[in-house]
C-alpha atoms as a PDB file:
ATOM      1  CA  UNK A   1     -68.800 -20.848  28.748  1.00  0.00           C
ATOM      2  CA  UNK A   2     -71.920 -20.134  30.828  1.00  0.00           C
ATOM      3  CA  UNK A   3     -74.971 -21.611  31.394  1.00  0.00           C
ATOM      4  CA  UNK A   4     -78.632 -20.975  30.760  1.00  0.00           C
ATOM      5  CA  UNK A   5     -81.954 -23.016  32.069  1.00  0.00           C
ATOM      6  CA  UNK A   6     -85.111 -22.712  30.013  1.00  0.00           C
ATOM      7  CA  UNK A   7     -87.664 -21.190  32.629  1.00  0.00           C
ATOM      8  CA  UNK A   8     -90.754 -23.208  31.439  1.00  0.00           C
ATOM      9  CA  UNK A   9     -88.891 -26.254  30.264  1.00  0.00           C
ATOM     10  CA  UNK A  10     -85.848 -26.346  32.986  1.00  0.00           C
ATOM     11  CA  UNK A  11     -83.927 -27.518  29.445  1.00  0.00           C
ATOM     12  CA  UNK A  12     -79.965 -26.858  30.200  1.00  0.00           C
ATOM     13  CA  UNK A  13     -78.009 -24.525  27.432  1.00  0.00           C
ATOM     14  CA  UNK A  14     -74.703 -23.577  27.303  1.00  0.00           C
ATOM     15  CA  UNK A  15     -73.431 -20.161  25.604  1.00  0.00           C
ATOM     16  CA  UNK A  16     -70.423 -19.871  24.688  1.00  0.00           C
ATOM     17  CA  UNK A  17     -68.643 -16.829  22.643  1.00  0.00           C
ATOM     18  CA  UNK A  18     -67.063 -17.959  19.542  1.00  0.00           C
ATOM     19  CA  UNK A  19     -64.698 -15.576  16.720  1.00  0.00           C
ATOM     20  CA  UNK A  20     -66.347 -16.622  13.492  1.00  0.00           C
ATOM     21  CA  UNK A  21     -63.354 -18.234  12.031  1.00  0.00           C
ATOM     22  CA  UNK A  22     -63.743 -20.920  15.285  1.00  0.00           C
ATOM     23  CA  UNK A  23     -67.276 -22.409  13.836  1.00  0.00           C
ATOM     24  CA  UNK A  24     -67.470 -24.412  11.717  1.00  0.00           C
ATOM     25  CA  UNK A  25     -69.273 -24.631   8.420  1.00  0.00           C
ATOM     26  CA  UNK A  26     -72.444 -26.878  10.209  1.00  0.00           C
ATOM     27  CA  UNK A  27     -72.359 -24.165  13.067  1.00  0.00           C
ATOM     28  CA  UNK A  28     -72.490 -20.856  11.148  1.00  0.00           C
ATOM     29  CA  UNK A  29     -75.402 -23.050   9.000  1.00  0.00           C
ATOM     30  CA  UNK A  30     -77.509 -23.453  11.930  1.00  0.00           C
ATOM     31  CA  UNK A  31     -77.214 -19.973  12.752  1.00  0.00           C
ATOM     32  CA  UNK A  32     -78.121 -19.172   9.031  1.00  0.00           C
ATOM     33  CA  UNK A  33     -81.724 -21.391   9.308  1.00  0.00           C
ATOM     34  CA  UNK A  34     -82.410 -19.130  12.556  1.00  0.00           C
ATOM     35  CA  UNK A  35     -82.025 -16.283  10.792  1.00  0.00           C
ATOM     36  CA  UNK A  36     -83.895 -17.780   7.567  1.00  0.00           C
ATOM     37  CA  UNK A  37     -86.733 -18.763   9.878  1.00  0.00           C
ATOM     38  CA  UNK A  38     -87.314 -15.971  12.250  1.00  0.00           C
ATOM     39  CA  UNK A  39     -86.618 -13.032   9.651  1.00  0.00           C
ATOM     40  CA  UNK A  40     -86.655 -14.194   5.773  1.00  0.00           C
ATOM     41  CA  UNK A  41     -90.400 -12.762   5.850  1.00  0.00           C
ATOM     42  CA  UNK A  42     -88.598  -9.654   7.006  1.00  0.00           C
ATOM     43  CA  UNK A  43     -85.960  -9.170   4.343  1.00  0.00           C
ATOM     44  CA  UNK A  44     -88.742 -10.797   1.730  1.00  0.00           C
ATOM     45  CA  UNK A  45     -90.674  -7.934   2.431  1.00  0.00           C
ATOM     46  CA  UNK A  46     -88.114  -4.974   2.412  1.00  0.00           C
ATOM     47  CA  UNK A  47     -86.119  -3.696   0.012  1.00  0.00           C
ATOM     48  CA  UNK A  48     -82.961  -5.178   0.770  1.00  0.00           C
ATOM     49  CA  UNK A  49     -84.681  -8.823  -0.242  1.00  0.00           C
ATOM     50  CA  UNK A  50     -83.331 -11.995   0.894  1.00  0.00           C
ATOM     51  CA  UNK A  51     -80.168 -13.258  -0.973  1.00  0.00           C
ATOM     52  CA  UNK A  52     -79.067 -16.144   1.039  1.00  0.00           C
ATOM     53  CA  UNK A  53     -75.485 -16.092  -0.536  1.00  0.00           C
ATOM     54  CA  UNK A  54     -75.274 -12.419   0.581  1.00  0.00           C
ATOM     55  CA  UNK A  55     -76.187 -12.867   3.914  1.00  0.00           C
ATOM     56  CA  UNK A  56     -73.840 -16.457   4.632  1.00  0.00           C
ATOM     57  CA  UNK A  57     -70.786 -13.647   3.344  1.00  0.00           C
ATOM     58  CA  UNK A  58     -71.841 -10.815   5.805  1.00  0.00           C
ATOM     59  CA  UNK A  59     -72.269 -14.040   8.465  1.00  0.00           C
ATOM     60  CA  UNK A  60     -68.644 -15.099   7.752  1.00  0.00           C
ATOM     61  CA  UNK A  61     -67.117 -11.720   8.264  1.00  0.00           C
ATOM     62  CA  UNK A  62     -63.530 -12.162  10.183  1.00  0.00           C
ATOM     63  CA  UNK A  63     -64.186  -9.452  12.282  1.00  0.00           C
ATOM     64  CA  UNK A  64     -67.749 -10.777  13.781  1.00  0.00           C
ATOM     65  CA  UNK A  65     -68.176 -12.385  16.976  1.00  0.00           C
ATOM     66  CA  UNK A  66     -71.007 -15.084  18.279  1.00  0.00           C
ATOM     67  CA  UNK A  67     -72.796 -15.605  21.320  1.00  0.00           C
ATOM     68  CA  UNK A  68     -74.013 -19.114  20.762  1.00  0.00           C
ATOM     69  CA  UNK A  69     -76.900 -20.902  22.816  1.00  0.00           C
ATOM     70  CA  UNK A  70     -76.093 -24.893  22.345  1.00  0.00           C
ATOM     71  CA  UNK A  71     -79.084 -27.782  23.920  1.00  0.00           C
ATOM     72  CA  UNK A  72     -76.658 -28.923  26.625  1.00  0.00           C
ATOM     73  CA  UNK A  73     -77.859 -32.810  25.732  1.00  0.00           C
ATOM     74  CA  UNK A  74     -77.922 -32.410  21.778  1.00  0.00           C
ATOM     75  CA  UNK A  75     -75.251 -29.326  21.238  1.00  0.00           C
ATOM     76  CA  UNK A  76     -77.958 -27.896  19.267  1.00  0.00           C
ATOM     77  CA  UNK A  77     -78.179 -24.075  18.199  1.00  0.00           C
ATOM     78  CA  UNK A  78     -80.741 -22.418  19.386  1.00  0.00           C
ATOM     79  CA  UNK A  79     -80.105 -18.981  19.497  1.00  0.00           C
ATOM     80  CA  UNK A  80     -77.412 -16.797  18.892  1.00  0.00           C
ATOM     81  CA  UNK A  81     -76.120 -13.254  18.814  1.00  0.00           C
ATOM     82  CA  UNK A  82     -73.148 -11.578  16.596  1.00  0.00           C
ATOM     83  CA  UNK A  83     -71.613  -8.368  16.866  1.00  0.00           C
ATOM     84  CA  UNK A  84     -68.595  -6.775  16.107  1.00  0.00           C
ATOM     85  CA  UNK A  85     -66.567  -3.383  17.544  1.00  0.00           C
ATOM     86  CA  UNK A  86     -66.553  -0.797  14.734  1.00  0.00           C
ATOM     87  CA  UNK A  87     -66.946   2.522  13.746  1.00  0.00           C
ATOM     88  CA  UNK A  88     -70.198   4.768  12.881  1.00  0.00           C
ATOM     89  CA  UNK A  89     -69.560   8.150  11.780  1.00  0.00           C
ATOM     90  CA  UNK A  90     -66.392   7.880  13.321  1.00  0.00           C
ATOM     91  CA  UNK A  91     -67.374   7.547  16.885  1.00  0.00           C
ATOM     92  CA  UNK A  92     -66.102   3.540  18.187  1.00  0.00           C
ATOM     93  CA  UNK A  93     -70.057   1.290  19.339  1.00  0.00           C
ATOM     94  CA  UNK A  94     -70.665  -2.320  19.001  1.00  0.00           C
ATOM     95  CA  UNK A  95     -72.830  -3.182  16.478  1.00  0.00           C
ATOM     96  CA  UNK A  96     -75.435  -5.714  17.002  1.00  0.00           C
ATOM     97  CA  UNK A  97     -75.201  -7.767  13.553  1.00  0.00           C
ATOM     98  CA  UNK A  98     -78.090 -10.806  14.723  1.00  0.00           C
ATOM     99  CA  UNK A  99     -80.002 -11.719  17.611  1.00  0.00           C
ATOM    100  CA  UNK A 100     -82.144 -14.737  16.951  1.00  0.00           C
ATOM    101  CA  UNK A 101     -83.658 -17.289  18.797  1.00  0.00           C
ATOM    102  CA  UNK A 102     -85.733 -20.494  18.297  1.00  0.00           C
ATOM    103  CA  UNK A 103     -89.359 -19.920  18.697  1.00  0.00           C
ATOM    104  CA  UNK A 104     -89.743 -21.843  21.847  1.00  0.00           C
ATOM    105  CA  UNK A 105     -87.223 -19.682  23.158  1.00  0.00           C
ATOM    106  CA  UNK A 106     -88.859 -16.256  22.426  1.00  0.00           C
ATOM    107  CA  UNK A 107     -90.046 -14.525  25.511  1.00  0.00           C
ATOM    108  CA  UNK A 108     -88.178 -16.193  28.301  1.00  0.00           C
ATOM    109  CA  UNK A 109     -85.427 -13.781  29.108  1.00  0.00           C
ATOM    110  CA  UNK A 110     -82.900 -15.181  26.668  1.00  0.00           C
ATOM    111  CA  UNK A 111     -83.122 -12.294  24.450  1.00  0.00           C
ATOM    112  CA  UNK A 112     -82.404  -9.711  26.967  1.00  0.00           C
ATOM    113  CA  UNK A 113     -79.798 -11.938  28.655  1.00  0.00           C
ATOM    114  CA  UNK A 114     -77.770 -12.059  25.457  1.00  0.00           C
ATOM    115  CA  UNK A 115     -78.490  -8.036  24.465  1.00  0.00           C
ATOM    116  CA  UNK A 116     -76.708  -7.800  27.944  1.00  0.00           C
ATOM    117  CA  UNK A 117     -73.354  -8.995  26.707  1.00  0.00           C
ATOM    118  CA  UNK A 118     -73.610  -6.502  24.101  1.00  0.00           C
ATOM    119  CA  UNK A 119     -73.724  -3.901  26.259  1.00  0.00           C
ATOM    120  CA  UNK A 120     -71.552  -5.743  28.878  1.00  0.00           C
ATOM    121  CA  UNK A 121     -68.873  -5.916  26.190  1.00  0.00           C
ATOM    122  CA  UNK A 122     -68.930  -1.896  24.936  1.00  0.00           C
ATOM    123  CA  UNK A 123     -68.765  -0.991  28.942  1.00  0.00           C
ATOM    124  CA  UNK A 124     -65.783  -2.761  28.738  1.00  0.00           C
ATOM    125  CA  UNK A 125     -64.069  -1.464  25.463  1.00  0.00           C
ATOM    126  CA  UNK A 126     -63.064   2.317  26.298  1.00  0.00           C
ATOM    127  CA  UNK A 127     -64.038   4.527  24.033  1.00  0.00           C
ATOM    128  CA  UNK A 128     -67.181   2.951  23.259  1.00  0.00           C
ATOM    129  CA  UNK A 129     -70.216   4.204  24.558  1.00  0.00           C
ATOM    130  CA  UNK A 130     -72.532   2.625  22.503  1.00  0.00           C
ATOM    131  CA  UNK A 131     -74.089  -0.175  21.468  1.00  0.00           C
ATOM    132  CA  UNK A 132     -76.479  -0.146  17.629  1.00  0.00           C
ATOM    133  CA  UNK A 133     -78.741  -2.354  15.719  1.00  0.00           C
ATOM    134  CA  UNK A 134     -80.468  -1.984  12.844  1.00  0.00           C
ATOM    135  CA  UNK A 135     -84.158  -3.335  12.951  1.00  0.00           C
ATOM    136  CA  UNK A 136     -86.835  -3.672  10.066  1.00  0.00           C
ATOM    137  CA  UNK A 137     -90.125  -1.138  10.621  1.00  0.00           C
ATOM    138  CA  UNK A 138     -92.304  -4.469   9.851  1.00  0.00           C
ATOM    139  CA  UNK A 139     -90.807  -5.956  12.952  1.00  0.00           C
ATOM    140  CA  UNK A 140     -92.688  -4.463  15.630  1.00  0.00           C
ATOM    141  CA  UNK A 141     -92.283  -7.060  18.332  1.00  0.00           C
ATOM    142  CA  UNK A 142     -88.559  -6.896  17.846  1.00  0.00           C
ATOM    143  CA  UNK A 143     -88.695  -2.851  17.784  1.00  0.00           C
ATOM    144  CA  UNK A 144     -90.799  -2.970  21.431  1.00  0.00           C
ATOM    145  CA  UNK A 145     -88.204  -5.804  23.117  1.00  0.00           C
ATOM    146  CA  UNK A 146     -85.589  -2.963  21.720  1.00  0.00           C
ATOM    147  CA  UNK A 147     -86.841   0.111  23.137  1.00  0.00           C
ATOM    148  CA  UNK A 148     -88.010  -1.831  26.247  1.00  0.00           C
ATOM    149  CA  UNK A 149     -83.647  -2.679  26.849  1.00  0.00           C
ATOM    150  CA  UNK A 150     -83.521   1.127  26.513  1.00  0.00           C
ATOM    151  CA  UNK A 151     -82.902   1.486  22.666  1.00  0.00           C
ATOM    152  CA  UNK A 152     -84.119   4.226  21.277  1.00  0.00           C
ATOM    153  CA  UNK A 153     -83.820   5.424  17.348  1.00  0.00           C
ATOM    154  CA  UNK A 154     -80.319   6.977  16.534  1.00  0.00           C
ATOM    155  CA  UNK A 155     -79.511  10.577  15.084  1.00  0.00           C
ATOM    156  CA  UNK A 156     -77.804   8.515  12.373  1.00  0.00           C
ATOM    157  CA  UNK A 157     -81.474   6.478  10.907  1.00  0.00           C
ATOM    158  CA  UNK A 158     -82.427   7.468   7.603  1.00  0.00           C
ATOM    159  CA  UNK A 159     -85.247   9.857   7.857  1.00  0.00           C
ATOM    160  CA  UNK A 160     -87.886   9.603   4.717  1.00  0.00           C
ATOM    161  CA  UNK A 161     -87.072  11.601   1.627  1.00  0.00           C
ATOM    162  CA  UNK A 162     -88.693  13.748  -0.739  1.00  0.00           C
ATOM    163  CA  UNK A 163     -87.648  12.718  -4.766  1.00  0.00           C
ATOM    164  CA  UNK A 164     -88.212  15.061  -7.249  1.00  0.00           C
ATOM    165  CA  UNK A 165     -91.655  14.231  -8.306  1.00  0.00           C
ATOM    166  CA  UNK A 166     -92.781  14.961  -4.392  1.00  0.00           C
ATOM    167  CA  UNK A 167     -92.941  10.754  -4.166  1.00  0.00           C
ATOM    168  CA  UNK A 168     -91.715  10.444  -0.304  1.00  0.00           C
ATOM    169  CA  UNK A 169     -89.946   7.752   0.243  1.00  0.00           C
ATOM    170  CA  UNK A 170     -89.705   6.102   3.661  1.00  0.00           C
ATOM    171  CA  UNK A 171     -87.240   3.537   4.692  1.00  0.00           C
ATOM    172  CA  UNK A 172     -88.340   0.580   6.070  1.00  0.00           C
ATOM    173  CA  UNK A 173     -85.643   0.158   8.806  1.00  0.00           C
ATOM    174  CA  UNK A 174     -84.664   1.906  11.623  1.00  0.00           C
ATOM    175  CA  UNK A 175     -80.904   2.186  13.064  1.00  0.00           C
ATOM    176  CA  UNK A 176     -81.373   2.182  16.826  1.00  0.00           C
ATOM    177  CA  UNK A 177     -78.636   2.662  19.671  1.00  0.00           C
ATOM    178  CA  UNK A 178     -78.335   2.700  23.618  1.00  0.00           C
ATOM    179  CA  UNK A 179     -75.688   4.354  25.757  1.00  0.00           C
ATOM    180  CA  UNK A 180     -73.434   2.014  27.980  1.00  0.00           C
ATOM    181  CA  UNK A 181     -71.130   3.710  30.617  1.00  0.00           C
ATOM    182  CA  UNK A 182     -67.765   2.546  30.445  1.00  0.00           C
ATOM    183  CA  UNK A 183     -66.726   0.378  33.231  1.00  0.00           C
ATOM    184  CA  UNK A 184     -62.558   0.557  33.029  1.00  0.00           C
ATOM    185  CA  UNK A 185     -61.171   2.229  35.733  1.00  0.00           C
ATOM    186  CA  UNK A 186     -64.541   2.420  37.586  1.00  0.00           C
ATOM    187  CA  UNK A 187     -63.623   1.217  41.548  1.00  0.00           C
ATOM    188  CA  UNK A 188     -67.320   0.450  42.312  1.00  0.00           C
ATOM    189  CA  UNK A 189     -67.070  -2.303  39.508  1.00  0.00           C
END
């Protein structure tokens, strides 16, 4: 477990990482309302929709791991991070499955701080070399805190398509993924 102090507030959080099957039912819930209130509008307005049940099953996957920010004084969720190691046309990344953080949160380095274990966690996983995310086109303040931690869209993103009747049809998400250098058997590190 580490620590974390609100910059503005001086407010003490812990993070801790946590295997999904090690929260509980009231933890993985609070982690669902962050998701339901920072990005609902998101999936409302895509065409994946939002289908709660769908997303609480992809949130309980075995193989996912959390990065949760707790109020030291309440235990409160604030924000938290999944990912999980996996492959992507068969090369080995971490894959970014959330990052979402209370409101008041937004903007204070917390964001960055936990897209740092990500990449913190493939350096340390030989063979990865890369860490991936998948962002919605409508989210364009999430898309610039991306490319400003050095994401940049992979060769893998759908590209828009041409039907039959010459309709183009664009997705409206982009896959996104950053480079780490591996850090086993590095001597400086």
């Amino acid at each position: 477990m580490t620590c974390w102090t609100h910059p503005q507030t001086g407010a003490e959080h812990s993070i801790r990482l946590a295997r999904c099957n090690a929260l509980g039912n009231e933890e993985l819930n609070a982690c669902f309302r962050l998701i339901e209130q920072t990005s609902r509008d998101d999936y409302e307005n895509s065409t994946a929709k939002w289908h709660a049940p769908r997303k609480l099953k992809e949130m309980r996957s075995p193989d996912l791991r959390y990065i949760v920010v707790e109020e030291a004084h309440t235990g409160t969720i604030r924000a938290f991070t999944s990912l999980m190691p996996t492959f992507e046309e068969g090369q080995p990344v971490i894959y970014c499955y959330e990052i979402h953080l209370a409101p008041e949160l937004q903007g204070t380095g917390l964001g960055s701080l936990l897209m740092s274990f990500h990449a913190t966690v493939a350096a340390n996983l030989p063979p990865v070399t890369k860490v991936m995310l998948t962002c919605f086109l409508s989210n364009q303040r999430a898309l610039g805190f991306y490319r400003k931690l050095g994401f940049e869209k992979d060769a893998i993103s759908p590209e828009p398509r041409t039907l039959r009747g010459g309709t183009t049809v664009a997705p409206d998400y982009v896959i996104m993924s950053k480079t780490v250098r591996s850090r086993v058997g590095d001597s400086a590190g």
